[in-house]
PDB file of N, CA and C in Angstrom:
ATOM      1  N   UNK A   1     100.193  96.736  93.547  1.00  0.00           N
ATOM      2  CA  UNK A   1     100.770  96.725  94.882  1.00  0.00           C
ATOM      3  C   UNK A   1     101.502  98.044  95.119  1.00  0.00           C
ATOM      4  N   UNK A   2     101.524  98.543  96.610  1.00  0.00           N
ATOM      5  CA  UNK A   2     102.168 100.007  96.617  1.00  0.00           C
ATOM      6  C   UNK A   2     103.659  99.579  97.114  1.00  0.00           C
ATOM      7  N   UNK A   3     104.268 100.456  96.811  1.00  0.00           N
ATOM      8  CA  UNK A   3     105.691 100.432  97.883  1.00  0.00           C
ATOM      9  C   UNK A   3     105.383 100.281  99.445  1.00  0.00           C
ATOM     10  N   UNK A   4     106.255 100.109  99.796  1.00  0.00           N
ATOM     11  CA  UNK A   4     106.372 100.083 101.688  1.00  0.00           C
ATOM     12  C   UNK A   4     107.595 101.078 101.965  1.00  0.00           C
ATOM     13  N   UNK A   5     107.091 101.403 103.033  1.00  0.00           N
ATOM     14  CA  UNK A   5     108.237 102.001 103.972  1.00  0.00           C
ATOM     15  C   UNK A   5     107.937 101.706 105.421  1.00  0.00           C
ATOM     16  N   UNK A   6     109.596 101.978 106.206  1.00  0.00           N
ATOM     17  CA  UNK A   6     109.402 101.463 107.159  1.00  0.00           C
ATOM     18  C   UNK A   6     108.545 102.725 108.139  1.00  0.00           C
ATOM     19  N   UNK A   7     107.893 102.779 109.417  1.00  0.00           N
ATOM     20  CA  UNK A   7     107.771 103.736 109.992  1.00  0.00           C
ATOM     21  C   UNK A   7     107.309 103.362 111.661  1.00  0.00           C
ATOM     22  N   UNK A   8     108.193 104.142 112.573  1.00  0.00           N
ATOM     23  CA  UNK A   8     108.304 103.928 113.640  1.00  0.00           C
ATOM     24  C   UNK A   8     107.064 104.931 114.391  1.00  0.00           C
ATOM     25  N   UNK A   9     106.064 104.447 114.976  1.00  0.00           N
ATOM     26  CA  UNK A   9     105.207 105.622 115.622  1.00  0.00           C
ATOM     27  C   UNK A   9     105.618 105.983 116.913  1.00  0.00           C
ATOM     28  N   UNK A  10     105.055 106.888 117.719  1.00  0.00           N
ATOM     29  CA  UNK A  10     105.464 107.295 118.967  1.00  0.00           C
ATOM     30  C   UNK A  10     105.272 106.314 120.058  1.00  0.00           C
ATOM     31  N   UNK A  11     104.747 105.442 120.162  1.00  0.00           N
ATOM     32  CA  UNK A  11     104.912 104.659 120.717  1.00  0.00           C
ATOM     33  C   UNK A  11     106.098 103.570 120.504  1.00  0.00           C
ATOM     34  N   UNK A  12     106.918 103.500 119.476  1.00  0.00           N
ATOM     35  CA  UNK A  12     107.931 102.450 119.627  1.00  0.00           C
ATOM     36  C   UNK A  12     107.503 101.433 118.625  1.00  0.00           C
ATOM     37  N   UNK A  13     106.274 101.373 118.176  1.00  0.00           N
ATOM     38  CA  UNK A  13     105.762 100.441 117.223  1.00  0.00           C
ATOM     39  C   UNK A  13     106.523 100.518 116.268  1.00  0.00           C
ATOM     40  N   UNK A  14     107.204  99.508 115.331  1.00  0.00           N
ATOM     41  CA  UNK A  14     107.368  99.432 114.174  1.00  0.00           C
ATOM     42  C   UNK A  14     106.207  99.018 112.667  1.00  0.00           C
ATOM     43  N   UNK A  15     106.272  99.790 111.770  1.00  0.00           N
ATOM     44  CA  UNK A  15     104.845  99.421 111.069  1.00  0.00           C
ATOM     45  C   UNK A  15     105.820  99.036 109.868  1.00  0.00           C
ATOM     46  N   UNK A  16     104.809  98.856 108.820  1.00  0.00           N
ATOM     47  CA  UNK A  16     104.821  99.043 107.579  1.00  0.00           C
ATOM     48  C   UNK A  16     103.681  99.301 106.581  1.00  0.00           C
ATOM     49  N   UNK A  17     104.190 100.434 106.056  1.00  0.00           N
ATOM     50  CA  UNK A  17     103.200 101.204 105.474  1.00  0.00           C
ATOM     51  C   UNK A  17     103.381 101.173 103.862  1.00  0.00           C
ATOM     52  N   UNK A  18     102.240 101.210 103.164  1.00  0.00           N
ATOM     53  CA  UNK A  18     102.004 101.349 102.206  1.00  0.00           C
ATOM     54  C   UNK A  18     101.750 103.208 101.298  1.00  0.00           C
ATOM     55  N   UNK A  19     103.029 103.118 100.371  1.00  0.00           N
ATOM     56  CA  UNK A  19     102.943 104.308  99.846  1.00  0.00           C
ATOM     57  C   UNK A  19     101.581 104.384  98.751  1.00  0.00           C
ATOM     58  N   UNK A  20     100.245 105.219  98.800  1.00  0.00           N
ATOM     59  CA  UNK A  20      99.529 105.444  97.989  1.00  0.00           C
ATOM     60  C   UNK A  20     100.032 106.243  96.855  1.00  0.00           C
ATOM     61  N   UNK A  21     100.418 107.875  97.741  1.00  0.00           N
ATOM     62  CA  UNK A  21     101.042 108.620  96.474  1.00  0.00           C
ATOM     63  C   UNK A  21     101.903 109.851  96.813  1.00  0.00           C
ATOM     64  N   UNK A  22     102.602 110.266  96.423  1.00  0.00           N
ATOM     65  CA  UNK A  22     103.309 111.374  96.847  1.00  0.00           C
ATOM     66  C   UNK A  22     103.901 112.730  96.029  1.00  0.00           C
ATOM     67  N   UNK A  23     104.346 113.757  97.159  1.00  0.00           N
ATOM     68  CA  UNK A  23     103.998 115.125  96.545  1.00  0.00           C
ATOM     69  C   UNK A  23     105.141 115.771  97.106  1.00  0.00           C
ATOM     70  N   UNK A  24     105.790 116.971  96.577  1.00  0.00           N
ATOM     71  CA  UNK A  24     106.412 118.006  97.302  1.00  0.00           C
ATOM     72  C   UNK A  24     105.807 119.242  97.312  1.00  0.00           C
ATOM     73  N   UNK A  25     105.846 119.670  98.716  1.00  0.00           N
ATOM     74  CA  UNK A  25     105.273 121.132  98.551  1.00  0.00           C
ATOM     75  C   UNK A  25     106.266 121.739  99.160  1.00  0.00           C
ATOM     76  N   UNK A  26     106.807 123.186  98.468  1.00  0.00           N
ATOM     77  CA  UNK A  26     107.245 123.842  99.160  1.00  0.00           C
ATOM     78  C   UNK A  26     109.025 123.241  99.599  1.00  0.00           C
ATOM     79  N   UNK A  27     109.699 122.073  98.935  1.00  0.00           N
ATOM     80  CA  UNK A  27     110.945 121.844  99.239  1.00  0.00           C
ATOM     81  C   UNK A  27     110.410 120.450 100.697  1.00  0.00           C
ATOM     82  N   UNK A  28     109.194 119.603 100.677  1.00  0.00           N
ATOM     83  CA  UNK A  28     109.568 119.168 101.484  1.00  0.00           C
ATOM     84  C   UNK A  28     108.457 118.023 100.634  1.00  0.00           C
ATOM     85  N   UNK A  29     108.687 116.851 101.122  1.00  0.00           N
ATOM     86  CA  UNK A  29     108.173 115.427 100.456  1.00  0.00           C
ATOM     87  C   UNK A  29     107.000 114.786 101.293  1.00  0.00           C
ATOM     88  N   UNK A  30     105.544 114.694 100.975  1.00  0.00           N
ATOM     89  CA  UNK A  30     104.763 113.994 101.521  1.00  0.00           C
ATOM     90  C   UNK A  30     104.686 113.090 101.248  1.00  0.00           C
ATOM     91  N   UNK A  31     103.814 111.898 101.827  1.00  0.00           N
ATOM     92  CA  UNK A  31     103.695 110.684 101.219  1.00  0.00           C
ATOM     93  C   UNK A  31     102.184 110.556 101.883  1.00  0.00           C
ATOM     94  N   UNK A  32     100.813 109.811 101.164  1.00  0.00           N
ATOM     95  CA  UNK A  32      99.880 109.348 101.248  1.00  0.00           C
ATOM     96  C   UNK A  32      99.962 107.616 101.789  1.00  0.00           C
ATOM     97  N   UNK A  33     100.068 107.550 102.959  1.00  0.00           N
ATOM     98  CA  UNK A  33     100.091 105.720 102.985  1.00  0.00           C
ATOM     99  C   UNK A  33      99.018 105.782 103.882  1.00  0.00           C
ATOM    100  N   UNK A  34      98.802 104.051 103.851  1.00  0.00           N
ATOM    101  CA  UNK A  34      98.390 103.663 104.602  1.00  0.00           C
ATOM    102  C   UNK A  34      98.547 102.103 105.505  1.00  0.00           C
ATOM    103  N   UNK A  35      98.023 101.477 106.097  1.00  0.00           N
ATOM    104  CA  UNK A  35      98.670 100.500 106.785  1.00  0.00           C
ATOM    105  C   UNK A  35      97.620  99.025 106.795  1.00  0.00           C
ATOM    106  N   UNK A  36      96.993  99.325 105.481  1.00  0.00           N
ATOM    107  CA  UNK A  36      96.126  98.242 104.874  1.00  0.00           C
ATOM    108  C   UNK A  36      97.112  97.703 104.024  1.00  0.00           C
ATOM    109  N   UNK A  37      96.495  96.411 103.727  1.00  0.00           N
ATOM    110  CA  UNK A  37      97.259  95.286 102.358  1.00  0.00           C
ATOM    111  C   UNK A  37      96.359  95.560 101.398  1.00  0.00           C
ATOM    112  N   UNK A  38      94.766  95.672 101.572  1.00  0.00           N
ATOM    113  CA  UNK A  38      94.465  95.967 100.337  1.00  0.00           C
ATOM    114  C   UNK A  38      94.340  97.013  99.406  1.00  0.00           C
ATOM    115  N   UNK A  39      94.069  97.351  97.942  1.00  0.00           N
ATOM    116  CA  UNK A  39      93.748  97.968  97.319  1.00  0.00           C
ATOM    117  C   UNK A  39      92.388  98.288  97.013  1.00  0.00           C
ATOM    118  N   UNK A  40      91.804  99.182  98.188  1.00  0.00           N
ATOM    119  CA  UNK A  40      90.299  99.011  97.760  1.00  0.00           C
ATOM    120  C   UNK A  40      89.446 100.456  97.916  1.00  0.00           C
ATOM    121  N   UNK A  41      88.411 100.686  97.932  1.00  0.00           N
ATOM    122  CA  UNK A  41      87.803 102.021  97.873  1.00  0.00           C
ATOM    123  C   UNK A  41      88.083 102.400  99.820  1.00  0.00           C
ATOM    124  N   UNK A  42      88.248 101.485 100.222  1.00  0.00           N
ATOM    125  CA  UNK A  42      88.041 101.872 101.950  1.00  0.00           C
ATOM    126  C   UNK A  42      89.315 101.561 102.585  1.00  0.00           C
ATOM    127  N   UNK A  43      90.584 102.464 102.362  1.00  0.00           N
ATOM    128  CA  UNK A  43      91.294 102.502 103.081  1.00  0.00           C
ATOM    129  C   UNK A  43      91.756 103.545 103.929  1.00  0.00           C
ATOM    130  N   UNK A  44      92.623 103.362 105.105  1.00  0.00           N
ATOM    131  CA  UNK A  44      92.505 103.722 106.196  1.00  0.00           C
ATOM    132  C   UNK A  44      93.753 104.617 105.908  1.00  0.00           C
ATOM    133  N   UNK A  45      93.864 106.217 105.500  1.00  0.00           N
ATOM    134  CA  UNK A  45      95.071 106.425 104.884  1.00  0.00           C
ATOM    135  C   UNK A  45      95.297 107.820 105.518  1.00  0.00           C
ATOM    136  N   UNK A  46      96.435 107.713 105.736  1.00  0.00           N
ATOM    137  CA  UNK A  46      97.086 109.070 106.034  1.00  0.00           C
ATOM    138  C   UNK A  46      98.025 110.193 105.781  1.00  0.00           C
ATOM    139  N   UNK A  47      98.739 111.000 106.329  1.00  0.00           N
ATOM    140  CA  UNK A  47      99.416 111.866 105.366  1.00  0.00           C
ATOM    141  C   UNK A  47     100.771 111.992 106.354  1.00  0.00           C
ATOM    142  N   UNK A  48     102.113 111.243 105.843  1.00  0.00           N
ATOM    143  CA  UNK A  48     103.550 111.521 106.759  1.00  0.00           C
ATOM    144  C   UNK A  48     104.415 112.819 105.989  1.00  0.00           C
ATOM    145  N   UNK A  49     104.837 113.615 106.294  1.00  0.00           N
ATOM    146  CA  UNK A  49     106.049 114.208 105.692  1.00  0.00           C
ATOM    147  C   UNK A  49     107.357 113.624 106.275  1.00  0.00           C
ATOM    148  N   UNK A  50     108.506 113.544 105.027  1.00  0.00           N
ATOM    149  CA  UNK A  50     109.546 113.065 104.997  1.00  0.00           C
ATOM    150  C   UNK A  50     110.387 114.184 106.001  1.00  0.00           C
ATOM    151  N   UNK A  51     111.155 113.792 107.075  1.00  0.00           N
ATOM    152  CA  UNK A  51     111.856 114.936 107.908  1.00  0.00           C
ATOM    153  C   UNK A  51     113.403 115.102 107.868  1.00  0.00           C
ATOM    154  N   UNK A  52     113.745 113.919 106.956  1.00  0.00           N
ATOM    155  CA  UNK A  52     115.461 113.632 106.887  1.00  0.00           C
ATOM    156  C   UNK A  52     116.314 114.520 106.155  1.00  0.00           C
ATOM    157  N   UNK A  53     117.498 114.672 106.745  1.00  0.00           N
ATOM    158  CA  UNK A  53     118.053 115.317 106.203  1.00  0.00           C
ATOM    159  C   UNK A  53     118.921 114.782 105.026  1.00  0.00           C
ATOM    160  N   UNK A  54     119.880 115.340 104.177  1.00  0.00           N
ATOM    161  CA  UNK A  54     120.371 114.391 102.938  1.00  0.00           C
ATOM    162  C   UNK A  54     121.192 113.650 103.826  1.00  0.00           C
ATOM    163  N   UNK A  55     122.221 114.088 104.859  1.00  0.00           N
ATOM    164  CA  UNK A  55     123.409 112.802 105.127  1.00  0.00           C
ATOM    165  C   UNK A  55     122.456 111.835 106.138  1.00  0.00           C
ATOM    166  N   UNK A  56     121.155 111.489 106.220  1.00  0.00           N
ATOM    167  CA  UNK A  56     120.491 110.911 106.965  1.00  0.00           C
ATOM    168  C   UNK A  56     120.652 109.322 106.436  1.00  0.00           C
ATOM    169  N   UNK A  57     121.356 108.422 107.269  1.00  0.00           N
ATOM    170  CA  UNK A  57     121.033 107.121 106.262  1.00  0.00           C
ATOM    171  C   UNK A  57     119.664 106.605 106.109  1.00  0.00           C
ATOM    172  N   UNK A  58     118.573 107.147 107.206  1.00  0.00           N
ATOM    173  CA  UNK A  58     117.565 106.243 106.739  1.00  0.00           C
ATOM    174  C   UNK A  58     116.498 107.752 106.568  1.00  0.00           C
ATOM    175  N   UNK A  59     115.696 107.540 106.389  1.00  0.00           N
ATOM    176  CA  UNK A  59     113.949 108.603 106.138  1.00  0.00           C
ATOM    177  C   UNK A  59     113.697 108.553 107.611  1.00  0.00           C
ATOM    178  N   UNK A  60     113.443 109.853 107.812  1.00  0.00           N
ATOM    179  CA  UNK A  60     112.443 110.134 109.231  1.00  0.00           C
ATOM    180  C   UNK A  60     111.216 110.482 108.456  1.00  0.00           C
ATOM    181  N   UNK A  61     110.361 109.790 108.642  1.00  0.00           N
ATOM    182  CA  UNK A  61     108.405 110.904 108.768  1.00  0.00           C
ATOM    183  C   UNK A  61     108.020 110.860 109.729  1.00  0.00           C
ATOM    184  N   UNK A  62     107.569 111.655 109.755  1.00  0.00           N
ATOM    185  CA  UNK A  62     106.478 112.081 110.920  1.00  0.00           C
ATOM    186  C   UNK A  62     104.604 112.515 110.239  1.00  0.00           C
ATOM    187  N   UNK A  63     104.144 111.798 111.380  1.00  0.00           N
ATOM    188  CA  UNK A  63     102.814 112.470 110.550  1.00  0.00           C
ATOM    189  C   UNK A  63     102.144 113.627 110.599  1.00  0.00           C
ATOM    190  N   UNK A  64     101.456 114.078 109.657  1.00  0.00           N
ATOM    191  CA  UNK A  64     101.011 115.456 109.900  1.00  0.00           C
ATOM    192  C   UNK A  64     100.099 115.602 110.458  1.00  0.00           C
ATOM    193  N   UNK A  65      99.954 116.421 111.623  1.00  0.00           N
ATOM    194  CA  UNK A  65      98.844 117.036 112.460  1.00  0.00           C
ATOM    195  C   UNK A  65      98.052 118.230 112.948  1.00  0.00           C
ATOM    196  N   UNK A  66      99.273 119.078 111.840  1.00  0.00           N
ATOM    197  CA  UNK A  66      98.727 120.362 111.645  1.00  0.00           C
ATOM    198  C   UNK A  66      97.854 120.510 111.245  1.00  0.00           C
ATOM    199  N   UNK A  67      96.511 121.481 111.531  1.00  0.00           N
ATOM    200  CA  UNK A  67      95.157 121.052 110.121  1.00  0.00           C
ATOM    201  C   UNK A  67      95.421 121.643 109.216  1.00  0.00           C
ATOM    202  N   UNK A  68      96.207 123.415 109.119  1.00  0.00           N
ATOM    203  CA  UNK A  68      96.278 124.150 108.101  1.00  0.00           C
ATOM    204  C   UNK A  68      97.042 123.122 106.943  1.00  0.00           C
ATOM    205  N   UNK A  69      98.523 122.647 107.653  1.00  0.00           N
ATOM    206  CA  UNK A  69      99.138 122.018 106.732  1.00  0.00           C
ATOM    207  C   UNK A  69      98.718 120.541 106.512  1.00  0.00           C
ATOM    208  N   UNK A  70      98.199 119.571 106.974  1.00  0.00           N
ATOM    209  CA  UNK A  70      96.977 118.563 106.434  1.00  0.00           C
ATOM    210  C   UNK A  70      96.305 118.573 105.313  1.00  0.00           C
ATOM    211  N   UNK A  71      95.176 120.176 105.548  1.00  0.00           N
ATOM    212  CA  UNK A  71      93.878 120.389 104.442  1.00  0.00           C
ATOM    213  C   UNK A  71      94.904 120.610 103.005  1.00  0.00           C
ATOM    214  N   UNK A  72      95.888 121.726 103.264  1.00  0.00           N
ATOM    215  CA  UNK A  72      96.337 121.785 101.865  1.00  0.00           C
ATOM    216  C   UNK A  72      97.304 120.892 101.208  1.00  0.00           C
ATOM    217  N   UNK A  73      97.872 119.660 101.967  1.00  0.00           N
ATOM    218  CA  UNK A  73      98.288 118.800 101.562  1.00  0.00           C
ATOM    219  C   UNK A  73      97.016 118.099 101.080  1.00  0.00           C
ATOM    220  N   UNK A  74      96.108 117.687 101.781  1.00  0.00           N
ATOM    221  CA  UNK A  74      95.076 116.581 101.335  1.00  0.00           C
ATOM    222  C   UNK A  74      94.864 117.291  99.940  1.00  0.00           C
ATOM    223  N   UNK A  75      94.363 118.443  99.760  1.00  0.00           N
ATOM    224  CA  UNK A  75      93.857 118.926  98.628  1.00  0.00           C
ATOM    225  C   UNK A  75      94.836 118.185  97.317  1.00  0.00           C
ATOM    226  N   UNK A  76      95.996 118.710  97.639  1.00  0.00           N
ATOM    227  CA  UNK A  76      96.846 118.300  96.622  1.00  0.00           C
ATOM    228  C   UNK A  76      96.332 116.322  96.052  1.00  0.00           C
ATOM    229  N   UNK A  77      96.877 116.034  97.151  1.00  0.00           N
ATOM    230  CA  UNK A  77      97.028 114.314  97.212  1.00  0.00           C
ATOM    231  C   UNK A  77      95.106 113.800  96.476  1.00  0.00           C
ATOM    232  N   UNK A  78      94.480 114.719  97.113  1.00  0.00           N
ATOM    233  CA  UNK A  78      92.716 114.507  96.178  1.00  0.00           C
ATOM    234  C   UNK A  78      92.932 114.764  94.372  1.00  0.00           C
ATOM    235  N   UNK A  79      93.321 115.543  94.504  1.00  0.00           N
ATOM    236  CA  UNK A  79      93.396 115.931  92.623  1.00  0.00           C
ATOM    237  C   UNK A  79      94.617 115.466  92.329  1.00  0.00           C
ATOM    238  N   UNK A  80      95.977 114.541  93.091  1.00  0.00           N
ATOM    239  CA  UNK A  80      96.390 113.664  92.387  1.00  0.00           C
ATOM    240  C   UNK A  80      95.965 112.242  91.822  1.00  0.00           C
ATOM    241  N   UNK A  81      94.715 111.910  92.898  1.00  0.00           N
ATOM    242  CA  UNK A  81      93.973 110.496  93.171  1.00  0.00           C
ATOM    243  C   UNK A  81      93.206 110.685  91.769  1.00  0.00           C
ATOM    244  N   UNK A  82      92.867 112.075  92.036  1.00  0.00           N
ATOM    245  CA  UNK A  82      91.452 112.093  90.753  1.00  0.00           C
ATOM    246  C   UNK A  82      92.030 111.607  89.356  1.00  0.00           C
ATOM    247  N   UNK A  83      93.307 112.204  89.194  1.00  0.00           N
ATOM    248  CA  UNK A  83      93.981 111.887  87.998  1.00  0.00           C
ATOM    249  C   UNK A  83      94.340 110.552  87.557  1.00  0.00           C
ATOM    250  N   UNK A  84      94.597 109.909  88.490  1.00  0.00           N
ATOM    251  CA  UNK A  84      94.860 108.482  88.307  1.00  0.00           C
ATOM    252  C   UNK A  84      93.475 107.793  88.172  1.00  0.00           C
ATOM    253  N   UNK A  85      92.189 107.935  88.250  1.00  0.00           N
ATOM    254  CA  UNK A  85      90.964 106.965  88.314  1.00  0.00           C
ATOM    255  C   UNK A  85      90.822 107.830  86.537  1.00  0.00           C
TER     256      UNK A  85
END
């Protein structure tokens, strides 16, 4: 089972998301979730960076939509996946 976190989208939705796996690049914290229950080859997964600051009581993410900063996050989060199978 993965962790959860909470996450609010732009629309006002409240979700809960499932942490796959996570990374820092560069002084800042990604996270791989997604917003499936299962654990399976076909999930629907995406990439948030953490935006909070330390006196923040709760985590802001936001998701990433940059492509430059996306591709070289995905890269990372691919050859962390690989390591774990």
């Amino acid at each position: 089972m993965f962790e959860k976190i909470a996450f609010v989208d732009e629309e006002g939705n409240k979700l809960e998301l499932s942490v796959i796996e996570q990374t820092k690049v560069n002084g800042v914290n990604y996270l791989l979730v997604t917003d499936s229950e299962e654990e399976d080859d076909e999930l629907n997964a995406f990439i948030v960076k953490d935006l909070s600051r330390p006196e923040d009581e709760d985590a802001l993410y936001e998701i990433v939509e940059d492509d430059v900063e996306f591709d070289s996050v995905s890269k990372i989060f691919d050859e962390l996946i690989e390591d774990l199978n």
